[in-house]
C-alpha atoms as a PDB file:
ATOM      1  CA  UNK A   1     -56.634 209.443 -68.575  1.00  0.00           C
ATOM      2  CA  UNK A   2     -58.889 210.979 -66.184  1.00  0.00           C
ATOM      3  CA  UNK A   3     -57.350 212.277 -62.903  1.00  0.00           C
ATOM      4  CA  UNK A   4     -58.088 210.504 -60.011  1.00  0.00           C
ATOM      5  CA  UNK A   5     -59.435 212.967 -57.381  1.00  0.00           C
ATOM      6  CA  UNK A   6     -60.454 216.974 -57.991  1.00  0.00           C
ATOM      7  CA  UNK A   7     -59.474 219.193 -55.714  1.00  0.00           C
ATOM      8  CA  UNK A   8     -60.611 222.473 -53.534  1.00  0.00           C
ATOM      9  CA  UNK A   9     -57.483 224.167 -54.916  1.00  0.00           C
ATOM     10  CA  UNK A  10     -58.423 226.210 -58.178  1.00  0.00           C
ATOM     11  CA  UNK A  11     -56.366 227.181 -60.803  1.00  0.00           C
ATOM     12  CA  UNK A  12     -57.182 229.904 -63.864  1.00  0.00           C
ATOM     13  CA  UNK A  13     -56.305 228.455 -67.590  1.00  0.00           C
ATOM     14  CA  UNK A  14     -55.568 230.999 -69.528  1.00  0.00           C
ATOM     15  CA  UNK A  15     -55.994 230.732 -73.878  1.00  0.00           C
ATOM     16  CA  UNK A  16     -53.300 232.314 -75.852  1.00  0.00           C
ATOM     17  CA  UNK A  17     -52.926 231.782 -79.664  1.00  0.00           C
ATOM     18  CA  UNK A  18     -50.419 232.906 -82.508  1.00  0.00           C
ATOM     19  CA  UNK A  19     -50.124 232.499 -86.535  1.00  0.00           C
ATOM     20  CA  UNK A  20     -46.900 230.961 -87.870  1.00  0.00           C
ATOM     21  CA  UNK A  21     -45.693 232.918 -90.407  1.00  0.00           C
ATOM     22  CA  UNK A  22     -47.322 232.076 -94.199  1.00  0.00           C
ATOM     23  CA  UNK A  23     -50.132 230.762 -92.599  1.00  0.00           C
ATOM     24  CA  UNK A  24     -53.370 232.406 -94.247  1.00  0.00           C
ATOM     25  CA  UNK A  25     -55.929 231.593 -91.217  1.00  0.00           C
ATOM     26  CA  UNK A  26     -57.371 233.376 -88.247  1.00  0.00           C
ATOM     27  CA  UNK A  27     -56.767 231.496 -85.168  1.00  0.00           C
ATOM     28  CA  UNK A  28     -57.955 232.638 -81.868  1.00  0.00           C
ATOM     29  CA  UNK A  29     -59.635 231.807 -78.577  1.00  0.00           C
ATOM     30  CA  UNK A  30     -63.064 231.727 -77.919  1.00  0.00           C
ATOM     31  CA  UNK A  31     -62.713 232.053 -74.002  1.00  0.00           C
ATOM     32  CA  UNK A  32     -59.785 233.835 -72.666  1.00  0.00           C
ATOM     33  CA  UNK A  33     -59.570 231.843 -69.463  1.00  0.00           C
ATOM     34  CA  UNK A  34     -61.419 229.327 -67.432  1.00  0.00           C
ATOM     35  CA  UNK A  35     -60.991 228.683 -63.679  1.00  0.00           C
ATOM     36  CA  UNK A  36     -61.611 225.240 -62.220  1.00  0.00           C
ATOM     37  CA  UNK A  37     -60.334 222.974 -59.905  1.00  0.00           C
ATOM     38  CA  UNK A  38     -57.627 220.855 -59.981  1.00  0.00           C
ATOM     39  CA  UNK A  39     -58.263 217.408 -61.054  1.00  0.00           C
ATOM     40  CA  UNK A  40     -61.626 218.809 -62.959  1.00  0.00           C
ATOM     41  CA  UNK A  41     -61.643 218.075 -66.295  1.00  0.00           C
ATOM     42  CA  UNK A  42     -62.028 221.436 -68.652  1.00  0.00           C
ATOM     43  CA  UNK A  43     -63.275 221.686 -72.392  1.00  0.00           C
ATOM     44  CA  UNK A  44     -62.026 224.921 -74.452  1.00  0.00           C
ATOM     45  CA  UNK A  45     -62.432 225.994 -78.008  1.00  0.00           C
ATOM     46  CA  UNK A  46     -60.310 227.321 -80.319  1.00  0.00           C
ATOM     47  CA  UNK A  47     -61.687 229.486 -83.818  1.00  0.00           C
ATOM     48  CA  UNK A  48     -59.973 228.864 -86.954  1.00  0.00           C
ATOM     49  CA  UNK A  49     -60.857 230.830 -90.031  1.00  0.00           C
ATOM     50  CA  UNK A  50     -58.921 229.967 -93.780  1.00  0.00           C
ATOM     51  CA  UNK A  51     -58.823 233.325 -95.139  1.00  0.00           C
ATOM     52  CA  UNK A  52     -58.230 232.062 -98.676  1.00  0.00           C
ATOM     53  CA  UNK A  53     -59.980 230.627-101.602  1.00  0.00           C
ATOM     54  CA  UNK A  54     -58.244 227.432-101.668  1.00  0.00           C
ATOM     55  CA  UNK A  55     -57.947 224.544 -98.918  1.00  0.00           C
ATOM     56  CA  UNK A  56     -54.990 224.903 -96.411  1.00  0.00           C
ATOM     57  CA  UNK A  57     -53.263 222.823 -93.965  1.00  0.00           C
ATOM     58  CA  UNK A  58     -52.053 223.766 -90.660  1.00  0.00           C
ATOM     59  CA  UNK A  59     -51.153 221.718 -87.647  1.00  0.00           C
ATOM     60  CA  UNK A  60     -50.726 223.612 -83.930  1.00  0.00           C
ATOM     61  CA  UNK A  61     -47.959 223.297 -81.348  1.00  0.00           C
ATOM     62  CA  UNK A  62     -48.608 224.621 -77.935  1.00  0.00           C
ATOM     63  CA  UNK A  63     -46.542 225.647 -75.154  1.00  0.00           C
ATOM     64  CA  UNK A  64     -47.916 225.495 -71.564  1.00  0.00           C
ATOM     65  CA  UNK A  65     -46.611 228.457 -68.947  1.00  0.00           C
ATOM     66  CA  UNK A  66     -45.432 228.840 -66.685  1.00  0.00           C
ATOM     67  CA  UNK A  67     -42.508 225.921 -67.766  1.00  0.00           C
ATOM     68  CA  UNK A  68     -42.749 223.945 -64.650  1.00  0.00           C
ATOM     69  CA  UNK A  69     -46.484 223.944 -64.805  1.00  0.00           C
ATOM     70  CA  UNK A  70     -46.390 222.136 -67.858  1.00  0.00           C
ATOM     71  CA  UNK A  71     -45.462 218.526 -66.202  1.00  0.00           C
ATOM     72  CA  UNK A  72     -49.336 218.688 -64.722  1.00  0.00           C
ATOM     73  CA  UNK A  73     -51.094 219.903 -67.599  1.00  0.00           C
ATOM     74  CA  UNK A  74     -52.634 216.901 -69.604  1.00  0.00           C
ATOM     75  CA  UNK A  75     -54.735 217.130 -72.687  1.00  0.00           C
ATOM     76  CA  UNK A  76     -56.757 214.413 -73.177  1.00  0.00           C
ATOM     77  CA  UNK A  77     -57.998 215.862 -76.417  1.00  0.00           C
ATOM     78  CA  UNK A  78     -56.976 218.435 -78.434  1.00  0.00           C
ATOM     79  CA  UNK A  79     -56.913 219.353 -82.027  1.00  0.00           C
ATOM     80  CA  UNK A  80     -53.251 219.659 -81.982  1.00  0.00           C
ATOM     81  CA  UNK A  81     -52.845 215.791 -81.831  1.00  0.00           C
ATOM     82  CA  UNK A  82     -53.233 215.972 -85.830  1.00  0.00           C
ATOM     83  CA  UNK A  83     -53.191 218.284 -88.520  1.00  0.00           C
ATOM     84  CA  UNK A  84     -56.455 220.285 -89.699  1.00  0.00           C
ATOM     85  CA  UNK A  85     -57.328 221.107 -93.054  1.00  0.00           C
ATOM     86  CA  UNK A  86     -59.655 223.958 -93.615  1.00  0.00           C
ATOM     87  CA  UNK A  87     -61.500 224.552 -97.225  1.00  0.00           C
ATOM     88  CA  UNK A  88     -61.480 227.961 -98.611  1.00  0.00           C
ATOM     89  CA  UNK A  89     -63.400 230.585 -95.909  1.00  0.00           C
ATOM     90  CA  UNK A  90     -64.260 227.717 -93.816  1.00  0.00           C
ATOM     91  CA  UNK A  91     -64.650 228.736 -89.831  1.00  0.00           C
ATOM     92  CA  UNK A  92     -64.165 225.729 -87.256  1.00  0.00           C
ATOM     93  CA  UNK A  93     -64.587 225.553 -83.540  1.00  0.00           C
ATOM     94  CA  UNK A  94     -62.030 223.310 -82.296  1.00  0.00           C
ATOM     95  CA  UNK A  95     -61.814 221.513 -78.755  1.00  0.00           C
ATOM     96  CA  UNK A  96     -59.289 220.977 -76.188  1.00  0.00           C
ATOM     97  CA  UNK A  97     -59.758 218.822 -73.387  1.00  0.00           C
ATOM     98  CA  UNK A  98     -57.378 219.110 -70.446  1.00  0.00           C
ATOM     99  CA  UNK A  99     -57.028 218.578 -66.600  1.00  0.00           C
ATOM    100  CA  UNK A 100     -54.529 220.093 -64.447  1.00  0.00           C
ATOM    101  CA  UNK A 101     -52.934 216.998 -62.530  1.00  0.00           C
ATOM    102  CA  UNK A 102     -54.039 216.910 -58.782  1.00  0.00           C
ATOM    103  CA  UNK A 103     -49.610 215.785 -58.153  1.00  0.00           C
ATOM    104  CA  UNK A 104     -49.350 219.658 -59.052  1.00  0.00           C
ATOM    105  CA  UNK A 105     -50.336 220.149 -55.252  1.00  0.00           C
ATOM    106  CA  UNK A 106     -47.661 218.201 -53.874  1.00  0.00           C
ATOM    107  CA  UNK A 107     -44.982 220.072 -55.885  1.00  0.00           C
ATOM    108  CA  UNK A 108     -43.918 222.497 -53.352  1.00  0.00           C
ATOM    109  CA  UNK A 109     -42.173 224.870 -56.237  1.00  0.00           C
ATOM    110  CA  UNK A 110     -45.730 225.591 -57.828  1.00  0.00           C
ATOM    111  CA  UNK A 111     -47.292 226.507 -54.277  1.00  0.00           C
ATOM    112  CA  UNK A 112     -47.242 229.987 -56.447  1.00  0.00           C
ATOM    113  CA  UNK A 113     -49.366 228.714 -59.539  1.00  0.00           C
ATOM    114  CA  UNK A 114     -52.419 230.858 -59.487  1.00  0.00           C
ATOM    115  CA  UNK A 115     -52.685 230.870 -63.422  1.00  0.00           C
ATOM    116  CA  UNK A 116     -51.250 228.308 -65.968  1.00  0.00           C
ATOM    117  CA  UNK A 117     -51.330 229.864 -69.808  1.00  0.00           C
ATOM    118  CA  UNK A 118     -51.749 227.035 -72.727  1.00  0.00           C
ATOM    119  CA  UNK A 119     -50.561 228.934 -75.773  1.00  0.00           C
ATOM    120  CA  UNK A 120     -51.097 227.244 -79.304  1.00  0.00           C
ATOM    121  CA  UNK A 121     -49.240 228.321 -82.364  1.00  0.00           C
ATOM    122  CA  UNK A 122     -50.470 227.056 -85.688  1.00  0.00           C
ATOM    123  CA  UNK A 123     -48.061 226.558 -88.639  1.00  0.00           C
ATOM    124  CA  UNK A 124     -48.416 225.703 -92.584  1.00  0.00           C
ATOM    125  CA  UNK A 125     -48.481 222.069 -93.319  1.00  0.00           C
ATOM    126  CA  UNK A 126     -47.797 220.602 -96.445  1.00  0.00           C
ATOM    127  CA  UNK A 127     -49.151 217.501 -96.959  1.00  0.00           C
ATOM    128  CA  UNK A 128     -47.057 215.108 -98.747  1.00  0.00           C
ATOM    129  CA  UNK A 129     -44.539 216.951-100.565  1.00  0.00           C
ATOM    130  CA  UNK A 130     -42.085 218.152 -97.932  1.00  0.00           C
ATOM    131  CA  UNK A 131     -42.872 215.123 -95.990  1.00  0.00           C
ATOM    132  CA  UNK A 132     -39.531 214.128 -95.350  1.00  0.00           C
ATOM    133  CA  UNK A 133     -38.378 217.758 -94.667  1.00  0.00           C
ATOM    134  CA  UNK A 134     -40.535 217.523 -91.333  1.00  0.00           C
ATOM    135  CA  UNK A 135     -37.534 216.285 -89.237  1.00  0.00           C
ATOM    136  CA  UNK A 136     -34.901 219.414 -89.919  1.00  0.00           C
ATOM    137  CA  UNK A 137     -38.431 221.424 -88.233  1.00  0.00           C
ATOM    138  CA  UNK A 138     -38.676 219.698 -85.442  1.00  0.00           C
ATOM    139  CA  UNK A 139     -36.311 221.318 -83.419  1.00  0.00           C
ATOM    140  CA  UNK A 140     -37.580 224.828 -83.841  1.00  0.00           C
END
């Protein structure tokens, strides 16, 4: 799913990240923001840390801001596509890569867009148990 042209236009990426509640890890950034051109393709990481003695599951949503920004932003890979289980004090580096859609520059309402944030929030995720529980979630 790689974009079809890149553009002279640049946009700044900016890497936000939050811990769900219950969830023993430390979860940041490892860049705070990358500028490239539209249509380029861009490769991020994220650090995740299990603080605890004992292997835990989390699994990441994101949201992409501003909203109307979000149509052009496409992952193409990105550890939120599945659930990651870390062993006790294990560290990972964990990729995400994106483009910004070149059809953002014929949208005349994000003439504005300068910077687009990608934010990921990672949650506890029990495997198995609560499996069928995962639908009353969802709509959080």
């Amino acid at each position: 799913a790689e974009a079809a042209q890149v553009l002279e236009r640049k946009v700044t990426v900016r890497f936000d990240s939050t811990v769900g509640n219950g969830l023993p890890w430390r979860f940041k950034p490892e860049q705070v923001s990358q500028s490239l051109r539209i249509g380029e393709t861009g490769l991020a990481f994220y650090e995740a840390e299990n603080l605890t003695d004992h292997p835990v599951t989390g699994r990441a949503t994101y949201n992409v801001s501003p909203a109307k920004a979000g149509l052009y932003f496409r992952k193409i890979e990105c550890f939120c596509f599945t659930e990651q289980t870390l062993q006790p004090g294990e560290k990972v580096s964990m990729p995400v890569t994106y483009f910004v859609d070149p059809e953002l520059n014929n949208d005349k309402h994000l003439d504005d867009v300068q910077t687009i944030t990608l934010s990921y929030t990672f949650f506890s995720w029990d495997n198995g148990e609560d499996a069928d529980a995962d639908t009353d979630t969802a709509a959080e």
